[in-house]
C-alpha atoms as a PDB file:
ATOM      1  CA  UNK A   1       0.000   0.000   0.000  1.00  0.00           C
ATOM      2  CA  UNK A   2       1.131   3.581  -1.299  1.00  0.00           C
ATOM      3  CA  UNK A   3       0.865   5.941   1.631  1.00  0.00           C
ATOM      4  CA  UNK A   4       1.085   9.953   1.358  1.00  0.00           C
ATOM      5  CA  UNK A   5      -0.025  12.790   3.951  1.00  0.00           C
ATOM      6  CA  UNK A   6      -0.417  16.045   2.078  1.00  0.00           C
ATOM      7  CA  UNK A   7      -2.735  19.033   3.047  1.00  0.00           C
ATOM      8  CA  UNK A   8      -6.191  19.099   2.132  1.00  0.00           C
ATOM      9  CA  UNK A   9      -7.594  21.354  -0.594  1.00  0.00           C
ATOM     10  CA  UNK A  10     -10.802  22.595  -1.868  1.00  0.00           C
ATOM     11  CA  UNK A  11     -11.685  19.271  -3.828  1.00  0.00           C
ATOM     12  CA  UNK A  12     -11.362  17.147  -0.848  1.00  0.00           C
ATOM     13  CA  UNK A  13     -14.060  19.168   0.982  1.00  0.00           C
ATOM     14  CA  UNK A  14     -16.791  16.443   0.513  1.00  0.00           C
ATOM     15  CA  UNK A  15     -14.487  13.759   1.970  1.00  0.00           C
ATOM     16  CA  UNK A  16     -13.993  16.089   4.999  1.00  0.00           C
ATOM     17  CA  UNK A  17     -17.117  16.389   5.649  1.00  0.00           C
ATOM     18  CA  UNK A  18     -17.624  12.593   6.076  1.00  0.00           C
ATOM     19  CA  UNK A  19     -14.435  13.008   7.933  1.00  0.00           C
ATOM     20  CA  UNK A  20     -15.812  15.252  10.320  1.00  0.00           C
ATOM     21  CA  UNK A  21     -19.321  13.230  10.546  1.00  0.00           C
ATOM     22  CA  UNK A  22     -17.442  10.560  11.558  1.00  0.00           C
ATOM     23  CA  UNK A  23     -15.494  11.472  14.128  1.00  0.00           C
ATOM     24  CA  UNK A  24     -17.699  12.942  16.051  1.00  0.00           C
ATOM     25  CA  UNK A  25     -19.943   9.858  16.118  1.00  0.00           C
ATOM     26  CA  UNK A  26     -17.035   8.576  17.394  1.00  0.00           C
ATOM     27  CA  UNK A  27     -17.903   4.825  18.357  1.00  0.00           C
ATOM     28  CA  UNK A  28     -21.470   5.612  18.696  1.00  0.00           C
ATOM     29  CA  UNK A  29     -24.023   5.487  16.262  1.00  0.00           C
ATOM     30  CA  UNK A  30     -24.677   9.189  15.958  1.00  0.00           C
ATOM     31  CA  UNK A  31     -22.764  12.527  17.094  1.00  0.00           C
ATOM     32  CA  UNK A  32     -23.029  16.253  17.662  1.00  0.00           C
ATOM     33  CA  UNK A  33     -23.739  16.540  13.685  1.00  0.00           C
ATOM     34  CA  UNK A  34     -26.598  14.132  13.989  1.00  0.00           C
ATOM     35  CA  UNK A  35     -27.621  16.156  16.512  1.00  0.00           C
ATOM     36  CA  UNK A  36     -27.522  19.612  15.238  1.00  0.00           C
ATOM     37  CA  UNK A  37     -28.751  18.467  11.400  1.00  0.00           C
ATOM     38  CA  UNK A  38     -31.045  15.429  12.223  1.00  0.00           C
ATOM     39  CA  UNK A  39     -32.653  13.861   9.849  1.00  0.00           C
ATOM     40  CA  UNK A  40     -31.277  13.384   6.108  1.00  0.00           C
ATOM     41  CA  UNK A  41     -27.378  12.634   5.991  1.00  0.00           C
ATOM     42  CA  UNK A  42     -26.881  14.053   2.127  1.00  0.00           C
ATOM     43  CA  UNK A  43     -28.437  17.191   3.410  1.00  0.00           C
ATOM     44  CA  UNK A  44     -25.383  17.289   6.371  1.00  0.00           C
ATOM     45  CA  UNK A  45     -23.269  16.223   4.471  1.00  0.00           C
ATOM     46  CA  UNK A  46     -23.762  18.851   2.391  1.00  0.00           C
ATOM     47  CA  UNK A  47     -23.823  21.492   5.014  1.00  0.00           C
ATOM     48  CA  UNK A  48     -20.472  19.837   6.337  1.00  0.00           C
ATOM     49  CA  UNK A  49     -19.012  20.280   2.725  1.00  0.00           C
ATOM     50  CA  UNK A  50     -20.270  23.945   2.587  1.00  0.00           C
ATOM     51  CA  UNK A  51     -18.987  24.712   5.978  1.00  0.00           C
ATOM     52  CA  UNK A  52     -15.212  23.416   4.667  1.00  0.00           C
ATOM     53  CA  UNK A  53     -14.961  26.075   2.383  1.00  0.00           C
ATOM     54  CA  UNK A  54     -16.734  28.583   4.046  1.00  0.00           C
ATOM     55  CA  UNK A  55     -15.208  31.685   5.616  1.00  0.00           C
ATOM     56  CA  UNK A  56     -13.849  32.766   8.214  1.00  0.00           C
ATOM     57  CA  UNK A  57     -11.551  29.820   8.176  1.00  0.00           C
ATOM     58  CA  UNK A  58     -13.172  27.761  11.044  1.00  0.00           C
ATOM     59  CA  UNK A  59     -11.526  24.746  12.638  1.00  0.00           C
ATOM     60  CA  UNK A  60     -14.025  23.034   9.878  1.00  0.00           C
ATOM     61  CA  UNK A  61     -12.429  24.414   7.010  1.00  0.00           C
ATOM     62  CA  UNK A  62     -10.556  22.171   4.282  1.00  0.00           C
ATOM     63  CA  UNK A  63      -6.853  24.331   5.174  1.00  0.00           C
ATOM     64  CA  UNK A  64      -6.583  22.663   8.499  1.00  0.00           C
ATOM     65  CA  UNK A  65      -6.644  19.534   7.482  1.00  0.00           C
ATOM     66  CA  UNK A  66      -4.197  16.790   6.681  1.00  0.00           C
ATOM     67  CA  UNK A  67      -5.111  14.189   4.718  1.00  0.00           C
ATOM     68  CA  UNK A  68      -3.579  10.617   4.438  1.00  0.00           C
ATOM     69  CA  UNK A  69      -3.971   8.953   0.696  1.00  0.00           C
ATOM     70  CA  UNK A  70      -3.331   4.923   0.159  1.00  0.00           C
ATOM     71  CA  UNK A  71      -2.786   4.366  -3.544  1.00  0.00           C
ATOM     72  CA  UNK A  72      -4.025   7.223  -4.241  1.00  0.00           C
ATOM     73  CA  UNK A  73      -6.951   7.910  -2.806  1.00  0.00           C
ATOM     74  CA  UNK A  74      -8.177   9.862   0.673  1.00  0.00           C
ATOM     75  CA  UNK A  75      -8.531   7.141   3.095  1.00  0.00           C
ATOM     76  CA  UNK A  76      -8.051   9.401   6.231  1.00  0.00           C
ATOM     77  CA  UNK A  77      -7.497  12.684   7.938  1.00  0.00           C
ATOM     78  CA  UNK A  78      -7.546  15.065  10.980  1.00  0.00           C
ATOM     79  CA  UNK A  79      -7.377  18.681  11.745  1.00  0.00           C
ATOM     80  CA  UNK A  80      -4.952  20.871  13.428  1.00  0.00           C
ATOM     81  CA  UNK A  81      -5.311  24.001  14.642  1.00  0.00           C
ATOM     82  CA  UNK A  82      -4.779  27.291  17.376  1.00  0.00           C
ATOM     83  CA  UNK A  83      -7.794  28.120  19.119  1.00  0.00           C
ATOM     84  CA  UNK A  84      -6.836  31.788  19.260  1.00  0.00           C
ATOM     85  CA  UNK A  85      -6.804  31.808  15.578  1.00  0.00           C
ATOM     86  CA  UNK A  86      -9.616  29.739  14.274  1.00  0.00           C
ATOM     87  CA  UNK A  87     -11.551  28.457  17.370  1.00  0.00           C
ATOM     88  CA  UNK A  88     -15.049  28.901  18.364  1.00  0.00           C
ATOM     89  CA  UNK A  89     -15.933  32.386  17.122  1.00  0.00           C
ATOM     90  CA  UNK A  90     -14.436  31.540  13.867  1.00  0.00           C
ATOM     91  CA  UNK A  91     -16.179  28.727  13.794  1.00  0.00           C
ATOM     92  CA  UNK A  92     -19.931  30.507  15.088  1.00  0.00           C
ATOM     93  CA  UNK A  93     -19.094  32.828  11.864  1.00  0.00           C
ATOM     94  CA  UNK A  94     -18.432  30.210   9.327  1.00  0.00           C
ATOM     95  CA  UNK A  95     -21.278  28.418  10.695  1.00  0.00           C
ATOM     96  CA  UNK A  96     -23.526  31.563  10.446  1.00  0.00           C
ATOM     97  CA  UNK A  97     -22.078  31.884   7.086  1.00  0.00           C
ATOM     98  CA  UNK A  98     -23.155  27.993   5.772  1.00  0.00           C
ATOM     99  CA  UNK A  99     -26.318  28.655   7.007  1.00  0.00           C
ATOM    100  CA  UNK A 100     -27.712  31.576   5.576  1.00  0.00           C
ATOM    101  CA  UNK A 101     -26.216  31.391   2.246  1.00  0.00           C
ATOM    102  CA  UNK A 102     -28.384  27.697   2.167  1.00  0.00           C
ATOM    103  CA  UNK A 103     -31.397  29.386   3.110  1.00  0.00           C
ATOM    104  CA  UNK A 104     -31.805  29.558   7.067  1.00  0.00           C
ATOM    105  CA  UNK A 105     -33.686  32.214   8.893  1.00  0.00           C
ATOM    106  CA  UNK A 106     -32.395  33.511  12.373  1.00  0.00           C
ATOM    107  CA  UNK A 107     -34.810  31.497  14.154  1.00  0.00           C
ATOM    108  CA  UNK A 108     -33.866  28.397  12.590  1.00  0.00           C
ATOM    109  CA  UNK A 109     -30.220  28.980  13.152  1.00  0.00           C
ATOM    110  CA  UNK A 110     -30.895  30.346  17.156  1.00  0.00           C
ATOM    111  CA  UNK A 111     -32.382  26.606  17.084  1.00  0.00           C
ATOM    112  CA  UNK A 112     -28.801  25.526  17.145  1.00  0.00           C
ATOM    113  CA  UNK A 113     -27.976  27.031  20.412  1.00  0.00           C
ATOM    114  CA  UNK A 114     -29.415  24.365  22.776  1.00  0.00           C
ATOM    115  CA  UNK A 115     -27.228  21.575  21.320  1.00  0.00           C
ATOM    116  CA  UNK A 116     -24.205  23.490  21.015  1.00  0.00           C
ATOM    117  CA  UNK A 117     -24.199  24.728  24.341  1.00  0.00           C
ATOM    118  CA  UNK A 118     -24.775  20.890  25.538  1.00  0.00           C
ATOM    119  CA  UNK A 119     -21.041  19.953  24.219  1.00  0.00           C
ATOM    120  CA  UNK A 120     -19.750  22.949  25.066  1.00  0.00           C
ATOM    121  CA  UNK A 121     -20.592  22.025  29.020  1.00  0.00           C
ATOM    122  CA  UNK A 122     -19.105  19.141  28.586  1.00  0.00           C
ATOM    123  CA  UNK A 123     -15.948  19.997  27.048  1.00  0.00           C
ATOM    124  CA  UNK A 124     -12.735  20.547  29.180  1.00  0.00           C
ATOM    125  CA  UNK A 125     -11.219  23.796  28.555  1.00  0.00           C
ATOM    126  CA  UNK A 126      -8.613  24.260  26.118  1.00  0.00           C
ATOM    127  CA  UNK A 127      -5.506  26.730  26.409  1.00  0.00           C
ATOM    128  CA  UNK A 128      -5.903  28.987  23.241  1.00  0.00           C
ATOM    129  CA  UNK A 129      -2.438  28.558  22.698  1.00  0.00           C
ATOM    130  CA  UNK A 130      -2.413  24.800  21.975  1.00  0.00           C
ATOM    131  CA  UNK A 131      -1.729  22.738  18.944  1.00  0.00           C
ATOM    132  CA  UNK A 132      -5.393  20.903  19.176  1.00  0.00           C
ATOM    133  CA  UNK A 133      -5.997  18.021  16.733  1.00  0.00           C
ATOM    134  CA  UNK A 134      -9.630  17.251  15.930  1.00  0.00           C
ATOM    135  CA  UNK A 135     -11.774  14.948  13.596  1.00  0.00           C
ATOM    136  CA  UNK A 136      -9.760  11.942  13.407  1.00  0.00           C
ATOM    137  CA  UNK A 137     -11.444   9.348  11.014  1.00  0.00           C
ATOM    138  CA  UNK A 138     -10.692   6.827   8.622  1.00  0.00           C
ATOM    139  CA  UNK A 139     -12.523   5.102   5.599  1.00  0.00           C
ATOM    140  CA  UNK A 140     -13.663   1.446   7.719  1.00  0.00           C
ATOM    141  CA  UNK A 141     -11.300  -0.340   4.597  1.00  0.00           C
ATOM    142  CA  UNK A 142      -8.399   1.682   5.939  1.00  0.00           C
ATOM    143  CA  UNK A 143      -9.065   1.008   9.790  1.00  0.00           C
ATOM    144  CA  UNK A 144      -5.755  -0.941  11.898  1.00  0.00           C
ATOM    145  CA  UNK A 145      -3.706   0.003   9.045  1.00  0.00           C
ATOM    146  CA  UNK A 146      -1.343   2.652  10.461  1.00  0.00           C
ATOM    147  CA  UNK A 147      -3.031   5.716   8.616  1.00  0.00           C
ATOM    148  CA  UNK A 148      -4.124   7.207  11.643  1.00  0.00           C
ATOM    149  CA  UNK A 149      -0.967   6.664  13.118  1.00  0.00           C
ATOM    150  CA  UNK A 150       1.204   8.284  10.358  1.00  0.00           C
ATOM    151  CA  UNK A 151      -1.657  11.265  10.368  1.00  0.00           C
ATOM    152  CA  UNK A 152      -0.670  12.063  14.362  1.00  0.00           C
ATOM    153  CA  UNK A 153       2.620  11.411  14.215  1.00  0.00           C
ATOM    154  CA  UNK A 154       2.920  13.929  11.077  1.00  0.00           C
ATOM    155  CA  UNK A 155       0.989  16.313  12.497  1.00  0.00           C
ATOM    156  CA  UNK A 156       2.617  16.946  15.748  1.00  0.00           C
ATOM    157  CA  UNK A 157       6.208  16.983  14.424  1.00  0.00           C
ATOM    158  CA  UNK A 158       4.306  19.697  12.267  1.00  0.00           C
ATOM    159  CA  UNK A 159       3.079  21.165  15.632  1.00  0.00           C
ATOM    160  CA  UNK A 160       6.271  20.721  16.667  1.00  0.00           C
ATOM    161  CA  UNK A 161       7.877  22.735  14.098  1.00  0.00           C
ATOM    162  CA  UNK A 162       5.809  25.522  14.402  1.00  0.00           C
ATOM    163  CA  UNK A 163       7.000  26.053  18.347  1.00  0.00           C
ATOM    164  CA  UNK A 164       3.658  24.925  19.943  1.00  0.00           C
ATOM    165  CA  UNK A 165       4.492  23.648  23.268  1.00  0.00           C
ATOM    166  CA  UNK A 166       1.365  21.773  23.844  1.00  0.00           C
ATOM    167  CA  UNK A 167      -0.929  19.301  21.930  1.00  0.00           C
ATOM    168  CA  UNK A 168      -4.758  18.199  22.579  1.00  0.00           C
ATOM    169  CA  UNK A 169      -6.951  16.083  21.520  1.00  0.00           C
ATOM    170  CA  UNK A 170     -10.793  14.774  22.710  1.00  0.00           C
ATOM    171  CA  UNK A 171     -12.269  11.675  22.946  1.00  0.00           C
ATOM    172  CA  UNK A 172     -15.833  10.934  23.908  1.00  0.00           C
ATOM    173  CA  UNK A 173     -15.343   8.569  26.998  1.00  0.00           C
ATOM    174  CA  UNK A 174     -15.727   5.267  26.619  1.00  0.00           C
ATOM    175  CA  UNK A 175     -13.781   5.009  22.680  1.00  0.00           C
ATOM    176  CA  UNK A 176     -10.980   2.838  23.950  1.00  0.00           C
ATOM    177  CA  UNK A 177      -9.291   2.320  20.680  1.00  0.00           C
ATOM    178  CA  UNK A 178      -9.031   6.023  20.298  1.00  0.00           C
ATOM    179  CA  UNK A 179      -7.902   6.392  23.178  1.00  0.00           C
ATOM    180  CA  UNK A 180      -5.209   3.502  23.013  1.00  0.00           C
ATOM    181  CA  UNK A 181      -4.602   4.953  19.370  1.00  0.00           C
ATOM    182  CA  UNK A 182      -3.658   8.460  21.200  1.00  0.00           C
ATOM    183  CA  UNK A 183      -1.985   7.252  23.775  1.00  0.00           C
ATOM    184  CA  UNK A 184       0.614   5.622  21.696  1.00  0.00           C
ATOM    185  CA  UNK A 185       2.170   8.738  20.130  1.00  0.00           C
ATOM    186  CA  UNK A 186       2.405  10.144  23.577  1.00  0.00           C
ATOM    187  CA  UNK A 187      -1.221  11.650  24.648  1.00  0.00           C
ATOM    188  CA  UNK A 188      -1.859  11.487  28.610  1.00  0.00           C
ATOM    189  CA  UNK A 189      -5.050  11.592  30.018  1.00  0.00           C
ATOM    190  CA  UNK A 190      -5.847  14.878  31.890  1.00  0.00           C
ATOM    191  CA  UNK A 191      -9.316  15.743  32.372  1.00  0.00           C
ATOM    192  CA  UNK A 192     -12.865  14.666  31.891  1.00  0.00           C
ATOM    193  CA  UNK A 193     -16.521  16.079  32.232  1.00  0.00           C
ATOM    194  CA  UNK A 194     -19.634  14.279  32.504  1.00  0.00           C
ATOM    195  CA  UNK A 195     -23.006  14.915  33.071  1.00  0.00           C
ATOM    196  CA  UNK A 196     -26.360  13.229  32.809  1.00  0.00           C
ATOM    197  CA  UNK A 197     -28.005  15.399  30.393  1.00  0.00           C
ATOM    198  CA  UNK A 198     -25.146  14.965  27.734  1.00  0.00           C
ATOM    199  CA  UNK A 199     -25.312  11.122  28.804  1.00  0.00           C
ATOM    200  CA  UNK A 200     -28.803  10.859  28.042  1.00  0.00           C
ATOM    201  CA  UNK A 201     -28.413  12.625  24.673  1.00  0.00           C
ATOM    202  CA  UNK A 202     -25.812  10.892  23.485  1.00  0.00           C
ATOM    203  CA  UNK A 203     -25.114   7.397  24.623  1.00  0.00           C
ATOM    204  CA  UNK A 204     -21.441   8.595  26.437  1.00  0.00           C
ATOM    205  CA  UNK A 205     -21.151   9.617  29.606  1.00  0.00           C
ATOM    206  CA  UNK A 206     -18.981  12.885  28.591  1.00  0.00           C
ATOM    207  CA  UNK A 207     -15.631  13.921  27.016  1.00  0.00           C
ATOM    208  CA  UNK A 208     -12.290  13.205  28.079  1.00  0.00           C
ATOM    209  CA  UNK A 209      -8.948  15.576  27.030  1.00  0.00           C
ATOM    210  CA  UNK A 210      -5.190  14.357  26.585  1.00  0.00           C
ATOM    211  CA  UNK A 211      -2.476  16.025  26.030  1.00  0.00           C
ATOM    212  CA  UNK A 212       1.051  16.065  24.923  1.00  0.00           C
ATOM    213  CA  UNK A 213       3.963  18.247  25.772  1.00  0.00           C
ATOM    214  CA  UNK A 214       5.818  19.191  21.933  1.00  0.00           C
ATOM    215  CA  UNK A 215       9.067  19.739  23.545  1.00  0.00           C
ATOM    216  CA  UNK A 216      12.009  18.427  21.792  1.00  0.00           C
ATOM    217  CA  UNK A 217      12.726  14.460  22.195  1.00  0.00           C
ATOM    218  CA  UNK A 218       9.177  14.350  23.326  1.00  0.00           C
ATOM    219  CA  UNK A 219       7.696  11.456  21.381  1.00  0.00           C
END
């Protein structure tokens, strides 16, 4: 198997947005997406795709992301990126963005709040400084192959590089072989929130956050 990491473009944006579906089902059966688009999956999908082009560059869109190709074709990919830079207003904007230019009115889009705020309680927080990596996923023929691997590994020397001192990544609690996955390129558990609302939405009892110190001979 022919294996190359390069960065994501434009054209990959429909991939990404599967991408991005599936990692935050995580090893559920649905995710926030589900959530926050329920109902028809070409119709998220094709928000997702909209929303990795859109700007502001978001930590959705397509220039974050690194993308992992096996003879040729995208098999997997993640996202890295500064909070500071293209975190959660970015992302509120881009999202805002999507949304009206497919039609939504302000009421439909205020709809969004209540299950957006729901992760958002349960999410540790994250220095805005950090090198976070997000929407891990890979195509189920590529799975236990060493993509994913190659995609982290990549990606923090990349970090690295760039003089971030810190890396993190989140895991709904209860994926072990994410969690096993991160944890063998150097991620340490550090901090969890549950609660029983997010538990009953979503079949997981909350998120968990690891982290990785980039300093040089780290792993």
């Amino acid at each position: 198997m022919d294996v190359r990491i390069r960065p994501a473009v434009r054209e990959d944006a429909h991939f990404l947005a599967w991408v991005m579906q599936e990692a935050a089902r995580s090893h559920l059966e649905r995710g926030m997406w589900d959530l926050v688009f329920p109902g028809d999956e070409a119709e998220r999908l094709g928000y997702l795709t909209a929303l990795a082009c859109t700007e502001p560059r978001s930590f959705c869109h397509h220039a974050g992301f690194w993308i992992a190709e096996a003879d040729a074709r995208p098999a997997a990919a993640l996202s890295a990126y500064v909070p500071a830079q293209v975190g959660t207003p970015a992302f509120v904007q881009a999202l805002r963005a999507t949304l009206a230019a497919a039609g939504w009115s302000e009421a439909r889009m205020r709809s969004l709040q209540e299950p957006f705020a729901l992760f958002q309680s349960c999410t540790p927080d994250i220095p805005d400084d950090a090198w976070v990596l997000e929407w891990v996923a890979a195509r189920p023929e590529f799975r236990r192959r060493g993509l994913v691997r190659a995609l982290l590994e990549h990606t923090l020397e990349t970090g690295r590089r760039a003089g971030h001192r810190t890396a993190v990544i989140g895991i709904l609690i209860g994926n072990e072989p994410a969690l096993r996955a991160y944890q063998k390129v150097g991620f340490r558990l550090c901090d969890e929130r549950r609660r029983r609302e997010f538990a009953d939405r979503m079949g997981a009892p909350g998120t968990a956050q690891l982290r990785l110190e980039l300093a040089a001979g780290q792993p």
